[in-house]
N, C-alpha and C. Protein backbone atom coordinates (compact mmCIF):
# COMPACT_ATOMS: atom_id res chain seq x y z
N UNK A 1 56.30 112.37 173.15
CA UNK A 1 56.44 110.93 173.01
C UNK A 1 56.48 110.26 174.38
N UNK A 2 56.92 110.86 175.33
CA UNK A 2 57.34 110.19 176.53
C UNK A 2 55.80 110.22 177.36
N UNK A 3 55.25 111.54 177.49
CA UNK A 3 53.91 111.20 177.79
C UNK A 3 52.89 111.01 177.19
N UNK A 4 52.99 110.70 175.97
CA UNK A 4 51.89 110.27 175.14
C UNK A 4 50.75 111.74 175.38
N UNK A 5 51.59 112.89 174.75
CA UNK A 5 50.75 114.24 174.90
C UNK A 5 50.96 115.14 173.95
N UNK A 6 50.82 115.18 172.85
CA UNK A 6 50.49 115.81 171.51
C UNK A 6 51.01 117.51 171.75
N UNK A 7 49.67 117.35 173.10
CA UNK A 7 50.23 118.63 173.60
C UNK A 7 50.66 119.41 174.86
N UNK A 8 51.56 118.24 175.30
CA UNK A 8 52.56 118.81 176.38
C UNK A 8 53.53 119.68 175.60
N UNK A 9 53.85 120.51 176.24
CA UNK A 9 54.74 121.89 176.38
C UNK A 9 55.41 122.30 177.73
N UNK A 10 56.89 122.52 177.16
CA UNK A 10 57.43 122.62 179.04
C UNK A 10 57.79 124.18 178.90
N UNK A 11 57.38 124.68 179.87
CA UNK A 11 57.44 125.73 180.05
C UNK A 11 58.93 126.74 179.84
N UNK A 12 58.63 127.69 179.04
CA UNK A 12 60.16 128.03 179.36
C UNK A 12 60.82 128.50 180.10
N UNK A 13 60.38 128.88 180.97
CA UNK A 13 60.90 129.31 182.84
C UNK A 13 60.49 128.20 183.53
N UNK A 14 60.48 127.27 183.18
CA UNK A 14 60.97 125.88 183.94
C UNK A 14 61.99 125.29 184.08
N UNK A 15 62.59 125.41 185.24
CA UNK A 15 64.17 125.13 185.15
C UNK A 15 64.39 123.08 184.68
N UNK A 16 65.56 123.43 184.32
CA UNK A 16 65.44 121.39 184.31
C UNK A 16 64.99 120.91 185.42
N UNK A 17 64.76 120.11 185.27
CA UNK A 17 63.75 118.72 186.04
C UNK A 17 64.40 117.35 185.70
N UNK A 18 65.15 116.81 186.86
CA UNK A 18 65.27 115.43 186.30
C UNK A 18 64.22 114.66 186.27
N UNK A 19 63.33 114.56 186.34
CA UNK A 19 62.16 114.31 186.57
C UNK A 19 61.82 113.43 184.85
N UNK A 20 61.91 114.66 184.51
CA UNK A 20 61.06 114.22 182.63
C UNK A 20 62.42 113.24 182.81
N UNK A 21 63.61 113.58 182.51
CA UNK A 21 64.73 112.53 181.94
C UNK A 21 64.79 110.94 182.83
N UNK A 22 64.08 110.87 183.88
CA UNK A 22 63.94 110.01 184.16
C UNK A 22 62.80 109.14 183.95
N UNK A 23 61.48 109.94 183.52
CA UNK A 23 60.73 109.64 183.00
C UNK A 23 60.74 109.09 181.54
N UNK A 24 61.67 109.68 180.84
CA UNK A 24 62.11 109.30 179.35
C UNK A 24 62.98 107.59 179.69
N UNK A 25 63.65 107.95 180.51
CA UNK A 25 64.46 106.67 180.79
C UNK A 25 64.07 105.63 181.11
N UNK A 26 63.18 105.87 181.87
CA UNK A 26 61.85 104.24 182.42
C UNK A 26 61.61 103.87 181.05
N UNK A 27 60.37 105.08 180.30
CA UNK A 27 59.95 104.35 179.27
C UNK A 27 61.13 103.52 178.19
N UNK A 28 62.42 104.27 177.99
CA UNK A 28 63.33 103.89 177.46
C UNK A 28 62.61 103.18 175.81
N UNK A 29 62.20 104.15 175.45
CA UNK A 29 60.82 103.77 173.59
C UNK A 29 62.22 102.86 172.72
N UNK A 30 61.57 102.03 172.26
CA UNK A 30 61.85 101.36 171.02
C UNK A 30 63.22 100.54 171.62
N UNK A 31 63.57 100.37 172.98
CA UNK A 31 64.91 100.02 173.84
C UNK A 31 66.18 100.40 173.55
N UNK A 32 66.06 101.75 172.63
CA UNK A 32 67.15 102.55 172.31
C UNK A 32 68.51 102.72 173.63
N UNK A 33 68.00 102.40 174.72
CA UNK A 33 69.34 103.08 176.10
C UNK A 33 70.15 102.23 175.54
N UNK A 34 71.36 102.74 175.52
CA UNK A 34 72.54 102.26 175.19
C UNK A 34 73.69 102.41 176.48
N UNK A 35 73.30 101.88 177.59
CA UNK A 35 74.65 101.97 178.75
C UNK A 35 74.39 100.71 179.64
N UNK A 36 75.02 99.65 178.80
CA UNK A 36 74.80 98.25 179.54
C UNK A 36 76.03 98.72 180.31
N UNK A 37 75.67 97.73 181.33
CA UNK A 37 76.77 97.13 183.14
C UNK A 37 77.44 96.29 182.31
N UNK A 38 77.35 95.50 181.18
CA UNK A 38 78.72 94.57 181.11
C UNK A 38 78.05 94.21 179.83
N UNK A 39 79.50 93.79 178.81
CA UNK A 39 79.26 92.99 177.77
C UNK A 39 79.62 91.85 177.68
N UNK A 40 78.94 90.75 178.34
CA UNK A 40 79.38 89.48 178.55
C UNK A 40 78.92 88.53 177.49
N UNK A 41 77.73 88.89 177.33
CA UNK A 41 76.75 88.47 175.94
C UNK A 41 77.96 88.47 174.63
N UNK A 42 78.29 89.35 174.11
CA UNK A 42 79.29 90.08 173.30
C UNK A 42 80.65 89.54 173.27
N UNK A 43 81.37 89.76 174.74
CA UNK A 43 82.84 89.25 175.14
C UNK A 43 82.90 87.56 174.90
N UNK A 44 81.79 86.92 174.88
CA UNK A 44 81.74 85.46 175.62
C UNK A 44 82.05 84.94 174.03
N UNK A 45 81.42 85.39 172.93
CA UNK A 45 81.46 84.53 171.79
C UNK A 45 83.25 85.02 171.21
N UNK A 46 83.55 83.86 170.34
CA UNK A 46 84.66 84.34 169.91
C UNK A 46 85.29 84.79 168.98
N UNK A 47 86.43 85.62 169.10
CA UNK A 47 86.87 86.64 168.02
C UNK A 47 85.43 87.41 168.29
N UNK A 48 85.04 88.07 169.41
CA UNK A 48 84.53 89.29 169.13
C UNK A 48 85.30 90.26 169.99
N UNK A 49 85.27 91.86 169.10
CA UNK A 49 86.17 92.28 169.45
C UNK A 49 85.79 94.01 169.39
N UNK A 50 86.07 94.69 169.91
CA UNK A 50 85.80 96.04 169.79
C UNK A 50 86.65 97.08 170.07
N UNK A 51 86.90 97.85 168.65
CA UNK A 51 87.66 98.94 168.98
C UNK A 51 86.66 100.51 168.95
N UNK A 52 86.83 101.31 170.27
CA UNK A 52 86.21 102.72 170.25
C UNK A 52 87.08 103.49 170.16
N UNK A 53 86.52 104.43 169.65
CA UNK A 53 87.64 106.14 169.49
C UNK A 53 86.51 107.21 169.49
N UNK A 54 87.04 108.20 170.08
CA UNK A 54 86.51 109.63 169.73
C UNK A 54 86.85 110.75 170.65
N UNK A 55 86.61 111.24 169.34
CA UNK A 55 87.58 113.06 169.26
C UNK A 55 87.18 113.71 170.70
N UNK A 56 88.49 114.24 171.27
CA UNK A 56 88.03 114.90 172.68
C UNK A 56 88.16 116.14 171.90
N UNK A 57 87.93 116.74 171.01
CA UNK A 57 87.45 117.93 170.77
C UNK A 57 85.66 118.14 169.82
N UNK A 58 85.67 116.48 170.09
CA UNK A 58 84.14 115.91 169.41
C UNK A 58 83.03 117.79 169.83
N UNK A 59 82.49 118.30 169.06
CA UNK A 59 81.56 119.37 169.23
C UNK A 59 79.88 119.27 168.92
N UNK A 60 79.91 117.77 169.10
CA UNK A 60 78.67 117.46 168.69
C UNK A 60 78.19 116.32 170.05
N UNK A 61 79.18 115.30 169.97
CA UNK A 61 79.06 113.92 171.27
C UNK A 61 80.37 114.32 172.32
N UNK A 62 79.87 114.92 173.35
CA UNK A 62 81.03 115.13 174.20
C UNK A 62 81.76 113.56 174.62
N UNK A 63 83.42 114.26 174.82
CA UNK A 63 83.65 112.96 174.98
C UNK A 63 83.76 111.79 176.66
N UNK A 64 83.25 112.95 177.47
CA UNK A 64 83.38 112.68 178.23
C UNK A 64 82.30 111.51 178.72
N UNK A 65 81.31 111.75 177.48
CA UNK A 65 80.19 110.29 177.92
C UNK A 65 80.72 109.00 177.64
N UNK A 66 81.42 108.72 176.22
CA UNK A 66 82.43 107.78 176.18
C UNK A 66 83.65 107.32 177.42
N UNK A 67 83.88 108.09 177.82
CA UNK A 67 85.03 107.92 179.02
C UNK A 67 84.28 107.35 180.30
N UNK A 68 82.26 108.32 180.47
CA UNK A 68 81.61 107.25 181.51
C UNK A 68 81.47 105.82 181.09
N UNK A 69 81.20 105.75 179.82
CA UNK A 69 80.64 104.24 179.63
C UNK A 69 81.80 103.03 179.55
N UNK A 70 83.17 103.68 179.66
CA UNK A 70 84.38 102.57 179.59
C UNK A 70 84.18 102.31 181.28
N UNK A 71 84.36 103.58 182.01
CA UNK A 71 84.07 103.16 183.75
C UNK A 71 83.39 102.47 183.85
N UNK A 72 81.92 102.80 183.73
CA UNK A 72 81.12 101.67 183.93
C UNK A 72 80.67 100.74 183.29
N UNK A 73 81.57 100.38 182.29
CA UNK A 73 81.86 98.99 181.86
C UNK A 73 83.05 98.59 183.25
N UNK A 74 83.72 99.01 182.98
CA UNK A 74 85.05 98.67 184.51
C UNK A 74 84.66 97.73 185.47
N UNK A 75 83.28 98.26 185.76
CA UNK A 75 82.97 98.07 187.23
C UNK A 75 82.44 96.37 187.20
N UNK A 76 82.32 95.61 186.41
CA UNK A 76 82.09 94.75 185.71
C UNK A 76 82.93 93.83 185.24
N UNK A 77 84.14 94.30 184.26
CA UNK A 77 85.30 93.96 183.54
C UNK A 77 86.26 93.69 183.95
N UNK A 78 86.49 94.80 185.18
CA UNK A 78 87.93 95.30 185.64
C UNK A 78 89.10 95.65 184.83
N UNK A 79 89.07 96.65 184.59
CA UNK A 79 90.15 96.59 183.59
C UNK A 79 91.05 97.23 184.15
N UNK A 80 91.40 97.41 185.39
CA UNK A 80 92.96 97.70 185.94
C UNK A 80 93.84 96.99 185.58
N UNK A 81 95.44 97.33 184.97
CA UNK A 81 96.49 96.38 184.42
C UNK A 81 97.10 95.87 185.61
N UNK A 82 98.03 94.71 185.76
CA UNK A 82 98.84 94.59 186.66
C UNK A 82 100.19 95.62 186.81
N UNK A 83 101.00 95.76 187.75
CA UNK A 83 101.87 96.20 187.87
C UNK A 83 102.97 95.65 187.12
N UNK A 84 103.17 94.40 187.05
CA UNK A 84 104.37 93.59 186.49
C UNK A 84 104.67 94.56 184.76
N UNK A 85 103.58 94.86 184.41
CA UNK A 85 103.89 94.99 182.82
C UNK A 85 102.94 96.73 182.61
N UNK A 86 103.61 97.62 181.78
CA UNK A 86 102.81 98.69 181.20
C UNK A 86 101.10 98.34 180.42
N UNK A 87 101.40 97.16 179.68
CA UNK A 87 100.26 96.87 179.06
C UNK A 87 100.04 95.54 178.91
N UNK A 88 99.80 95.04 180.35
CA UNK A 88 98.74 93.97 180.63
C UNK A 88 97.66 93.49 180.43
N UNK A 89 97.06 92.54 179.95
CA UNK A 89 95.67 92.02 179.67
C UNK A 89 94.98 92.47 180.91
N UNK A 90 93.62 92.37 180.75
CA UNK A 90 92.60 92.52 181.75
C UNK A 90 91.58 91.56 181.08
N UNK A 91 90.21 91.80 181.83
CA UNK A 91 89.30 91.31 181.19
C UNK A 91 88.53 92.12 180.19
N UNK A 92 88.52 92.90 180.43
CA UNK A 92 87.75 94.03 179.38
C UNK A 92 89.00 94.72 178.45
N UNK A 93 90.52 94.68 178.83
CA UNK A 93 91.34 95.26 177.73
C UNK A 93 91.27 93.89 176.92
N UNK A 94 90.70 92.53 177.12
CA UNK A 94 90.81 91.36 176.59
C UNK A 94 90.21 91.44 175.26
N UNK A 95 89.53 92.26 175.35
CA UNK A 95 88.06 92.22 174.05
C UNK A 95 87.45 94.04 173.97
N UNK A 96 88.11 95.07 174.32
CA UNK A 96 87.54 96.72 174.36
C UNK A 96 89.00 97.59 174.25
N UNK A 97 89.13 98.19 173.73
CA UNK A 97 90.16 99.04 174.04
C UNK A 97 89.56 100.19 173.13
N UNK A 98 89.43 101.33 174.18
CA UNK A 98 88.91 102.75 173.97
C UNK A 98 90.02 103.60 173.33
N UNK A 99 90.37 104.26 172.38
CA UNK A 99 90.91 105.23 172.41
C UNK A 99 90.54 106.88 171.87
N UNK A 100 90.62 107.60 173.11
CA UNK A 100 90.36 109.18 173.04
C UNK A 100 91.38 109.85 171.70
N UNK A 101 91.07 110.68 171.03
CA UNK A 101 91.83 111.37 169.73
C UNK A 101 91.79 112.64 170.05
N UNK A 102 92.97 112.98 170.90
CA UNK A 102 93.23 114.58 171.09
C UNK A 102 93.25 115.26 170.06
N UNK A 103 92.49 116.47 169.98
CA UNK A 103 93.11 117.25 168.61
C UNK A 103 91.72 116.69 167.65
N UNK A 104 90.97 115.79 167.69
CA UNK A 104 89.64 115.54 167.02
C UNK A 104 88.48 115.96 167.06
N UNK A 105 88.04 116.25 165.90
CA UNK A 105 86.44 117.10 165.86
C UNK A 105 85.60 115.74 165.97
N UNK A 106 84.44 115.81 165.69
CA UNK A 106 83.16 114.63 165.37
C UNK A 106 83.52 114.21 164.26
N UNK A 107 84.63 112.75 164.48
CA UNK A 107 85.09 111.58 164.13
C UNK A 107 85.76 112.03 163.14
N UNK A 108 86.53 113.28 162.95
CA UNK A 108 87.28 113.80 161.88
C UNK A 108 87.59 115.22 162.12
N UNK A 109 88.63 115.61 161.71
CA UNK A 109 89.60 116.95 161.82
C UNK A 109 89.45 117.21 162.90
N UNK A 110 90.13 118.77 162.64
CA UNK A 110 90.31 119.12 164.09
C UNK A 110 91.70 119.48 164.13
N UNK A 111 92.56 120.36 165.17
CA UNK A 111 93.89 120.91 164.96
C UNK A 111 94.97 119.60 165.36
N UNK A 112 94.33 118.42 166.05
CA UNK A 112 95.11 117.09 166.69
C UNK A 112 95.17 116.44 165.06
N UNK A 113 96.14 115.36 165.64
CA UNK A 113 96.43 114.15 164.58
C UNK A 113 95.48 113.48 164.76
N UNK A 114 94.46 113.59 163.74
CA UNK A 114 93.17 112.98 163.82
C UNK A 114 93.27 111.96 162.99
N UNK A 115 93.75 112.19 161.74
CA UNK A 115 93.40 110.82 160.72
C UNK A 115 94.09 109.27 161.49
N UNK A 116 92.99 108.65 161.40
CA UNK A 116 93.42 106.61 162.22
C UNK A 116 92.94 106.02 160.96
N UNK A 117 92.75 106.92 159.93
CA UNK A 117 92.80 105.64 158.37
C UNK A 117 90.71 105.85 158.69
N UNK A 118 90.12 106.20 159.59
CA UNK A 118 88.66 106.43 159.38
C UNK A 118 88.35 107.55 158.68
N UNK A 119 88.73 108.37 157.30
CA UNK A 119 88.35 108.68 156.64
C UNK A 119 89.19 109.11 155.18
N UNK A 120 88.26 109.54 154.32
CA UNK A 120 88.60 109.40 153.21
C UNK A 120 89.51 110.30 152.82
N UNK A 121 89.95 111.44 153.55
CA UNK A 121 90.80 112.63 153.88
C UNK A 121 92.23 112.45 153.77
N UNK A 122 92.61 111.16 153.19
CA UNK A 122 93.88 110.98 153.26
C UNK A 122 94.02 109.48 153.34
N UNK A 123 95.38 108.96 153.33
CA UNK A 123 95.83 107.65 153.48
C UNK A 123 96.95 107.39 154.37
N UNK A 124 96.43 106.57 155.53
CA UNK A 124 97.57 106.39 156.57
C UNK A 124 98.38 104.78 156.05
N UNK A 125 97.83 104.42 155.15
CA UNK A 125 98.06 102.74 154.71
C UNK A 125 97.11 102.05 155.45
N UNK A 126 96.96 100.83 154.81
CA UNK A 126 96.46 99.51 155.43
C UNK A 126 97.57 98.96 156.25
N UNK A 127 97.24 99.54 157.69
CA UNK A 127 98.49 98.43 158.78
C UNK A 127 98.30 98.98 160.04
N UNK A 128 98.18 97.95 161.14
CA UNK A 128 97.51 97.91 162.67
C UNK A 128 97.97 99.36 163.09
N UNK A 129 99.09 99.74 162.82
CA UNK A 129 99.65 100.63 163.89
C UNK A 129 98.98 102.43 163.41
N UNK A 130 98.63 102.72 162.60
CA UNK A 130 97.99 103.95 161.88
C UNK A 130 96.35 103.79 160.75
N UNK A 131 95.78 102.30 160.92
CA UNK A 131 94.63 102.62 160.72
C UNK A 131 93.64 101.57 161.43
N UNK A 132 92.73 102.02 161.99
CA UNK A 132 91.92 101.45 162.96
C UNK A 132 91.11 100.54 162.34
N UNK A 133 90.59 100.48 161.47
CA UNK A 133 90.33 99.59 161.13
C UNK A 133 90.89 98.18 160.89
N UNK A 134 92.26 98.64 160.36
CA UNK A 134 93.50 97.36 160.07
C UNK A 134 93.76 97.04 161.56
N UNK A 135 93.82 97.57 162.41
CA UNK A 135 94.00 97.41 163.80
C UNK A 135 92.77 96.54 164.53
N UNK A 136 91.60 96.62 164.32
CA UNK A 136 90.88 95.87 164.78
C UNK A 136 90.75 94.22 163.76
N UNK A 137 91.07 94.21 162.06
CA UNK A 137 91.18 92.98 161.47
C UNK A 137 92.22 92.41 162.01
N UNK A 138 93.21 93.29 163.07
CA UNK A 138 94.54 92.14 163.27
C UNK A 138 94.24 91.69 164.34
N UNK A 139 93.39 92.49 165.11
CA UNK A 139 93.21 91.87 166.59
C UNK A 139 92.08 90.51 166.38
N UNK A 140 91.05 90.42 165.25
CA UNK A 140 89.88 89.82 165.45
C UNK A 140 90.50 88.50 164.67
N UNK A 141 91.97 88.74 163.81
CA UNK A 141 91.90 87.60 162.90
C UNK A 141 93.61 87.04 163.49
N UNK A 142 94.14 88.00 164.13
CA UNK A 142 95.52 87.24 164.69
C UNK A 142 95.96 87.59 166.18
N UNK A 143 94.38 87.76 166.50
CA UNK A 143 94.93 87.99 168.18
C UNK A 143 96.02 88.80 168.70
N UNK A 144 96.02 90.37 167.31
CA UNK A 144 97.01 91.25 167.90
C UNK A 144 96.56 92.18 168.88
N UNK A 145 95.99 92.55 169.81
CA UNK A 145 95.89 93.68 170.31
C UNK A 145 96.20 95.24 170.06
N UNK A 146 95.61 96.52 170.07
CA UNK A 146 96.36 97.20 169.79
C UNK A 146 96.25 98.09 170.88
N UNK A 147 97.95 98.60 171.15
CA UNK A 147 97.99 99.52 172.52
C UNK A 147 98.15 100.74 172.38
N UNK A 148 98.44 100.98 171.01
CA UNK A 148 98.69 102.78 170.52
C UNK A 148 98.09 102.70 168.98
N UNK A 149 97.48 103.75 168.57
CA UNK A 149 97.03 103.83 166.93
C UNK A 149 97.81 105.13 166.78
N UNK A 150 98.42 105.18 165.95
CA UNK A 150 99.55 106.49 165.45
C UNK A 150 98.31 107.41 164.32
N UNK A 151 97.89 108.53 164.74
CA UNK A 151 97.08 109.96 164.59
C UNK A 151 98.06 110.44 163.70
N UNK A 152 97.53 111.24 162.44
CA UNK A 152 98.26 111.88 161.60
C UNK A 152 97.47 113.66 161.14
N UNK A 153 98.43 114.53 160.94
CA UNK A 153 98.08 115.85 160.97
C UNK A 153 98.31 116.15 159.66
N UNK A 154 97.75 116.27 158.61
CA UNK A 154 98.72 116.73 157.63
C UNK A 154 98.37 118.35 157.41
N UNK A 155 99.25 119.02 156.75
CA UNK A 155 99.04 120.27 156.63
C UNK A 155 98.15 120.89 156.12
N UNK A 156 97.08 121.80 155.87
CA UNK A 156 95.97 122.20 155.52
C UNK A 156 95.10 121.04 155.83
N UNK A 157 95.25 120.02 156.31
CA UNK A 157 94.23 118.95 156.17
C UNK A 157 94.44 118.18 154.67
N UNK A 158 96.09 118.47 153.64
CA UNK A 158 95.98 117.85 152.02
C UNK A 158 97.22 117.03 152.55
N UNK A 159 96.84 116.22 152.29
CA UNK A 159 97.89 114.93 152.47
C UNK A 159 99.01 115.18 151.31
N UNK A 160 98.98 115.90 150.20
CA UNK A 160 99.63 116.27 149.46
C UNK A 160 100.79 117.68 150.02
N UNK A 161 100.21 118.33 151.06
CA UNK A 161 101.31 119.05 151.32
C UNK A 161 101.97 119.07 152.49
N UNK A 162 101.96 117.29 152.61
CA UNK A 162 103.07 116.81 153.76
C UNK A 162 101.93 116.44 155.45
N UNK A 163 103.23 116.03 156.18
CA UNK A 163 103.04 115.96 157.07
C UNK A 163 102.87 116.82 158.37
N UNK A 164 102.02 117.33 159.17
CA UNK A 164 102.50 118.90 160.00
C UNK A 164 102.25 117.89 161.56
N UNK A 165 101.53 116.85 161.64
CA UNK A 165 102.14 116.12 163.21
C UNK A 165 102.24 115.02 163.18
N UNK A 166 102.29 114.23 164.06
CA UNK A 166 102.03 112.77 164.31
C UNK A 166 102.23 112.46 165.88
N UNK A 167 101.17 111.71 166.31
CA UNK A 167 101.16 111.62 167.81
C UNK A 167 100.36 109.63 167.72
N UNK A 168 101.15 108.81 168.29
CA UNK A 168 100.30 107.56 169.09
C UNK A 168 99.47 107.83 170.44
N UNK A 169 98.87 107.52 169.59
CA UNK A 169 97.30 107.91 170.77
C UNK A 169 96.97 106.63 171.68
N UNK A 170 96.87 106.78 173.20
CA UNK A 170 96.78 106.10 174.32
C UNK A 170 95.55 105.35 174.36
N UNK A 171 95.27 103.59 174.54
CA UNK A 171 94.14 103.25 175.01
C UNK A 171 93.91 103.84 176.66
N UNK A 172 92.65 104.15 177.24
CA UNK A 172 92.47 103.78 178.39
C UNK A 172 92.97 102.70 178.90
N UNK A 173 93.24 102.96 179.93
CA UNK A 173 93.18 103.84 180.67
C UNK A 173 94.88 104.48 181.24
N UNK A 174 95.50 104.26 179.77
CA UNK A 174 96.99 105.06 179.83
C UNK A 174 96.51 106.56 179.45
N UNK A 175 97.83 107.58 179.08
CA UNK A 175 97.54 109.21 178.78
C UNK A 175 98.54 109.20 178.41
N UNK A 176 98.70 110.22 177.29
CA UNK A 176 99.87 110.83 176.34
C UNK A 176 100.46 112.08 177.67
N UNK A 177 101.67 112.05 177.58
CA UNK A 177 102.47 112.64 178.28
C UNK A 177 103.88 112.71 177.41
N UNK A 178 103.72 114.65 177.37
CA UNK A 178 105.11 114.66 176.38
C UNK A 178 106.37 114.52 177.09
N UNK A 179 107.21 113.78 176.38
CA UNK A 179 108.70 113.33 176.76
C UNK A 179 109.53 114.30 176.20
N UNK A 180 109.44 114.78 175.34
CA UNK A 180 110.38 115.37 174.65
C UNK A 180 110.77 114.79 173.48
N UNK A 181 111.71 115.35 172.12
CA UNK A 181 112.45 114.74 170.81
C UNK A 181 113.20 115.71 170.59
N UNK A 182 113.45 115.13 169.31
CA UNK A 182 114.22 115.75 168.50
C UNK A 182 113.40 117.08 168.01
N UNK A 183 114.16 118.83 167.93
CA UNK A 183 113.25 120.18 168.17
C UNK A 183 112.36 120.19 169.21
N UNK A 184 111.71 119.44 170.02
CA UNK A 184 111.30 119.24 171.02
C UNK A 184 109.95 120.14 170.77
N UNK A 185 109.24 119.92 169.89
CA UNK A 185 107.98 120.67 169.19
C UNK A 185 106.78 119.73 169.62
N UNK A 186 106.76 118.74 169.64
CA UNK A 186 105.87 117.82 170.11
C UNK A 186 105.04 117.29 168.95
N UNK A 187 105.80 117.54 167.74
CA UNK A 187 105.05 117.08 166.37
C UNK A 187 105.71 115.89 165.75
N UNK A 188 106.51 115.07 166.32
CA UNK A 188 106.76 113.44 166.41
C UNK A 188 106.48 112.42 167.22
N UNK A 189 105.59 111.80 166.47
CA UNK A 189 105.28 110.48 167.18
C UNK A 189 106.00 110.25 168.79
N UNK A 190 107.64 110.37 168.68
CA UNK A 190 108.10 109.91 169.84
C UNK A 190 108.64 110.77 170.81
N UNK A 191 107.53 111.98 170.55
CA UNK A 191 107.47 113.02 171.54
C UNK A 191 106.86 113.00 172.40
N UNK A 192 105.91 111.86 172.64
CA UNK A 192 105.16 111.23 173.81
C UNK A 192 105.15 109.92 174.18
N UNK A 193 104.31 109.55 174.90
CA UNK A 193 104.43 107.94 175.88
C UNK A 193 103.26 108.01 176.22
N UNK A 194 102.91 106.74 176.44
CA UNK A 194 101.98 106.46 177.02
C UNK A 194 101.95 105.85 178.64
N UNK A 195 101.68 106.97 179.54
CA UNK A 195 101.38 106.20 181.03
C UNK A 195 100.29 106.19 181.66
N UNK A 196 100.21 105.93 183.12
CA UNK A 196 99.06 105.36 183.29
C UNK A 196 98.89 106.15 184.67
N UNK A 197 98.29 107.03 184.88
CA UNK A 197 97.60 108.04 185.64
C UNK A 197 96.23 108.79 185.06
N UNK A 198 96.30 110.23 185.44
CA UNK A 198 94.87 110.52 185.84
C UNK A 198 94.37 110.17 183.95
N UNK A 199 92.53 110.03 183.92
CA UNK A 199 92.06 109.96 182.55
C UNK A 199 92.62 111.01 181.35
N UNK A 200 92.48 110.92 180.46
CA UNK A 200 92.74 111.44 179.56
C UNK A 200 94.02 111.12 178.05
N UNK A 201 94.22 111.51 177.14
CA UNK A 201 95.05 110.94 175.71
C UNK A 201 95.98 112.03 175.57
């Protein structure tokens, strides 16, 4: 497709070549590239609003391409917080807030508290703080923000035989860092915090 060659063939002792991928990228077919410098288009109208997530144990979309495209949105946005407050507005936490799901496969399971109410695998309730979706209708319709979405584990994956974790999961550019609780197992919610050093949930 990229060279319009039916029958190009790359050799298989041809080592990569950035070459073709940059070649794919010029043509960029049907304007599929998806890594804009800024969403200003998007940010500018109002009540628009965007919540991202995905599984850093994703085995299909690594997650580390998500984590480039919040940077370089950054560079644009700025989304460094102030010092005065843990969770300060920015311009891009104004209207984006990313959150990574430790413990998540491709947008579901996985040995982490994966369920955020995005699938049918269970019921976290309708409410900002444990389903993402309710979390983004509160931000788009009452200007709530959300700074943690509470991840749920249940046992075998059957919501019927209880609960086995629960962890609030960090927007960027904070990180889960265990504090300690009660058994000190790290399978309650308030066995972690959210601070703000190197990347990662």
């Amino acid at each position: 497709m990229v060279f319009s060659s039916p029958t190009f063939l790359l050799p298989s002792s041809l080592p990569f070549n950035t070459s073709l991928s940059t070649a794919a990228q010029a043509l960029n077919p049907f304007d599929v590239q998806t890594f804009p410098s800024n969403l200003t288009s998007f940010s500018s109208l109002p009540n628009h609003k965007l919540l991202i997530y995905h599984g850093l144990q994703d085995n299909q979309i690594t997650s580390f391409s998500t984590h480039r495209l919040y940077h370089h949105l950054s560079l644009s946005h700025s989304p460094s917080p102030s010092s005065s407050s843990p969770f300060s507005p920015a311009p891009l936490d104004s209207f984006l807030r990313y959150f990574p799901i430790s413990g998540m496969f491709h947008c579901s399971t996985g040995p982490g508290a994966w369920m955020i109410g995005q699938s049918q695998a269970g019921n976290t309730g309708w409410n900002a703080e444990s389903n993402i979706l309710a979390a983004l209708v509160a931000w788009v319709e009452n200007d709530i923000a959300p700074e943690t979405i509470e991840g749920t584990k249940w046992v075998n994956d059957d919501e019927d035989e209880g609960v086995l974790r629960q962890r609030k999961h960090c927007r960027l550019p904070w990180r889960n860092v265990y504090v300690g609780a009660k058994g000190g197992n790290g399978t309650e919610a308030g066995s972690w915090k959210c601070v703000l050093g190197r990347d990662g949930a």
